[in-house]
Each structure stands twice: as structure tokens, then as C-alpha cells.
Protein backbone atom coordinates (compact mmCIF):
# COMPACT_ATOMS: atom_id res chain seq x y z
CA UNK A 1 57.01 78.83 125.12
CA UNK A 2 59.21 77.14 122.56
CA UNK A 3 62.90 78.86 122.72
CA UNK A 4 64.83 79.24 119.30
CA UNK A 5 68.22 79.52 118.98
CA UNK A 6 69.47 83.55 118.81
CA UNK A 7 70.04 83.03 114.53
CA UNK A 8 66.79 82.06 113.84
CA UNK A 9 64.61 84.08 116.35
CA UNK A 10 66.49 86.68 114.62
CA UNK A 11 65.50 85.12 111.35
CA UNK A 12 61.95 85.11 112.19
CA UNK A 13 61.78 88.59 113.19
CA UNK A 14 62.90 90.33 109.90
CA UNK A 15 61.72 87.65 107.19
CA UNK A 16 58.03 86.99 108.71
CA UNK A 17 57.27 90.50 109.24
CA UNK A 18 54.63 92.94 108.38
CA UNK A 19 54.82 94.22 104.43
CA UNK A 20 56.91 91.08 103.33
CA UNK A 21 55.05 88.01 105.12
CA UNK A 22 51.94 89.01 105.68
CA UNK A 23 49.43 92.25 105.08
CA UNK A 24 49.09 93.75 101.97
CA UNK A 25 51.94 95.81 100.09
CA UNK A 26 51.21 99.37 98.18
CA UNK A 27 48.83 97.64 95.62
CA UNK A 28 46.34 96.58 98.12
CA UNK A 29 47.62 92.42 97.71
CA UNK A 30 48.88 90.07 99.75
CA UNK A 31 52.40 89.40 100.19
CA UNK A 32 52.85 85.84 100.07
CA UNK A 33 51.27 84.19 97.79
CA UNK A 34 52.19 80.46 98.91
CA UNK A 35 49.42 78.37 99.31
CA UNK A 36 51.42 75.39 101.68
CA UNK A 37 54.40 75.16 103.58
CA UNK A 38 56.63 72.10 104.89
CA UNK A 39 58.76 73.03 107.80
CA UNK A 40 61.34 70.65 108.63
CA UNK A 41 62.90 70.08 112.24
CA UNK A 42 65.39 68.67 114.02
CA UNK A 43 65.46 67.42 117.54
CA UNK A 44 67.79 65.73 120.17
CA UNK A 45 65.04 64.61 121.86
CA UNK A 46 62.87 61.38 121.70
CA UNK A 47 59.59 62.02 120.78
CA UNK A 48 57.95 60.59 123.86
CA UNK A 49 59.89 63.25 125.64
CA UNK A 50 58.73 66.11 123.32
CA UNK A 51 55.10 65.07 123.99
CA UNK A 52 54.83 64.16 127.85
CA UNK A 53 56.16 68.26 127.72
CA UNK A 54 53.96 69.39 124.97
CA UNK A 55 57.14 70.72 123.62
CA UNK A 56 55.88 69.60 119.90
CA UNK A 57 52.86 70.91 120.58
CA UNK A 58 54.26 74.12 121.08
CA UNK A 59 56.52 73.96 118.55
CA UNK A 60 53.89 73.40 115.99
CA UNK A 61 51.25 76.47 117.46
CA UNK A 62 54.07 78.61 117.00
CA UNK A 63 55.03 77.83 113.60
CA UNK A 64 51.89 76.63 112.16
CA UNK A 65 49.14 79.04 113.80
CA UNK A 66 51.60 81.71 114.84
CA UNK A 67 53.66 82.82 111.60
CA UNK A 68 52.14 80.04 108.60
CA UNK A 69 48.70 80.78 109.42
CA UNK A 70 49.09 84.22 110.54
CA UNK A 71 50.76 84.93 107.27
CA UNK A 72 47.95 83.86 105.32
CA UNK A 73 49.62 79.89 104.19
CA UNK A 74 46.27 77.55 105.13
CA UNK A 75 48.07 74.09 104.41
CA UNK A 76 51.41 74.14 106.81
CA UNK A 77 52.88 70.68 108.58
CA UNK A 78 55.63 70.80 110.69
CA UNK A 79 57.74 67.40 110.45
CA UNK A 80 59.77 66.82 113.70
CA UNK A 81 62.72 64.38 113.17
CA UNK A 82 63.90 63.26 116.43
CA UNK A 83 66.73 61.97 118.15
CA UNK A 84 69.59 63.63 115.73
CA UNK A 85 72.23 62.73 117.97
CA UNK A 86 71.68 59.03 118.32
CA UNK A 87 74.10 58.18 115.39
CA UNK A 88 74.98 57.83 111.63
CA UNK A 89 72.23 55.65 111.16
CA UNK A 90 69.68 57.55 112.33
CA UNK A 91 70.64 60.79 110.46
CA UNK A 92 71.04 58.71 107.65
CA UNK A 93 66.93 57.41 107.91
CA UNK A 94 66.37 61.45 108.74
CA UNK A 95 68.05 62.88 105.74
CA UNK A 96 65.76 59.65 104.00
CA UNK A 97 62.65 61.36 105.28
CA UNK A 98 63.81 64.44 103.91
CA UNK A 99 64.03 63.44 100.54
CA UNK A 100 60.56 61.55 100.43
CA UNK A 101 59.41 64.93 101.93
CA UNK A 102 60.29 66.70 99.48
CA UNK A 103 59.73 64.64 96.69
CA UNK A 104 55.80 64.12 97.73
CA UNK A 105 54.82 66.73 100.32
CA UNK A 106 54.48 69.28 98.00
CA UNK A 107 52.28 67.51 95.40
């Protein structure tokens, strides 16, 4: 089990929900209509640490299979950008990622 902070367990709970996320609304359609999905993470962590716990692992079944999937989105990736803390120049190569994320994933 992956824990999340309070905000966005809370999050989770009343955006990915029955009659908004996922199952169909009044007309007899699906809610979402979004075909892919880039989730975006942040870590303190190494990512040799992550993995020799699985903690990625579980990270990505419980985004990916357990809301994305669930909610009917068939392409999802969840990008992991560890070690956050280690400095200016890290965050700096992270927020790089970000942008060539977004500039590409979604093409």
C-alpha cells in the first residue's frame, strides 16, 4: 500500500469517483472521455530505493490500474522524478523533464 498525503487522498476520493470519473452519466455515456493520461511525481527517494521496496511498483498499480484504467483512460504512464531534495540542480534537470514531458508525451 502506497500512502498519500491527507490533500490528495482527499483529492482522489471526490474527483475520481463514480458519475464524474468513471460509469456512465444520465445519457447512458461515459464520463471521461480522455483517451491518455501523464501523471507526474515527485520523490525524495532514490530510485534504487523505490524499487528494492516495490514502492514504484505500487505507486504505479494504484494510479495506473487502480483509478486511470479503472476509469476507462487505456494509455496512462506514471513518470517518477526522484531525489527532489538533493539540490537546485537536480530540481532544475526535474522541472527539464517536465517540460519535454509535456511538450512530447502527449503527441
Amino acid at each position: 500500500m502506497v500512502v498519500v498525503p491527507a490533500t490528495t487522498k482527499g483529492w482522489i476520493d471526490r474527483v475520481w469517483n463514480n458519475g464524474w470519473a468513471y460509469g456512465e452519466g444520465a445519457d447512458g455515456k461515459r464520463r471521461l472521455k480522455h483517451s491518455h493520461a501523464l501523471l507526474i511525481g515527485s520523490a525524495s527517494g532514490d530510485a534504487p530505493s523505490y524499487a528494492k521496496r516495490r514502492y514504484d511498483e505500487a505507486m504505479r498499480t494504484q494510479l495506473l490500474t487502480g483509478i486511470m484504467d479503472y476509469c476507462g483512460i487505456p494509455r496512462a504512464e506514471l513518470a517518477l522524478l526522484y531525489d527532489v531534495m538533493a539540490g537546485a540542480p537536480a530540481r532544475q534537470r526535474h522541472l527539464e523533464t517536465v517540460r519535454q514531458l509535456g511538450a512530447t508525451w502527449f503527441r
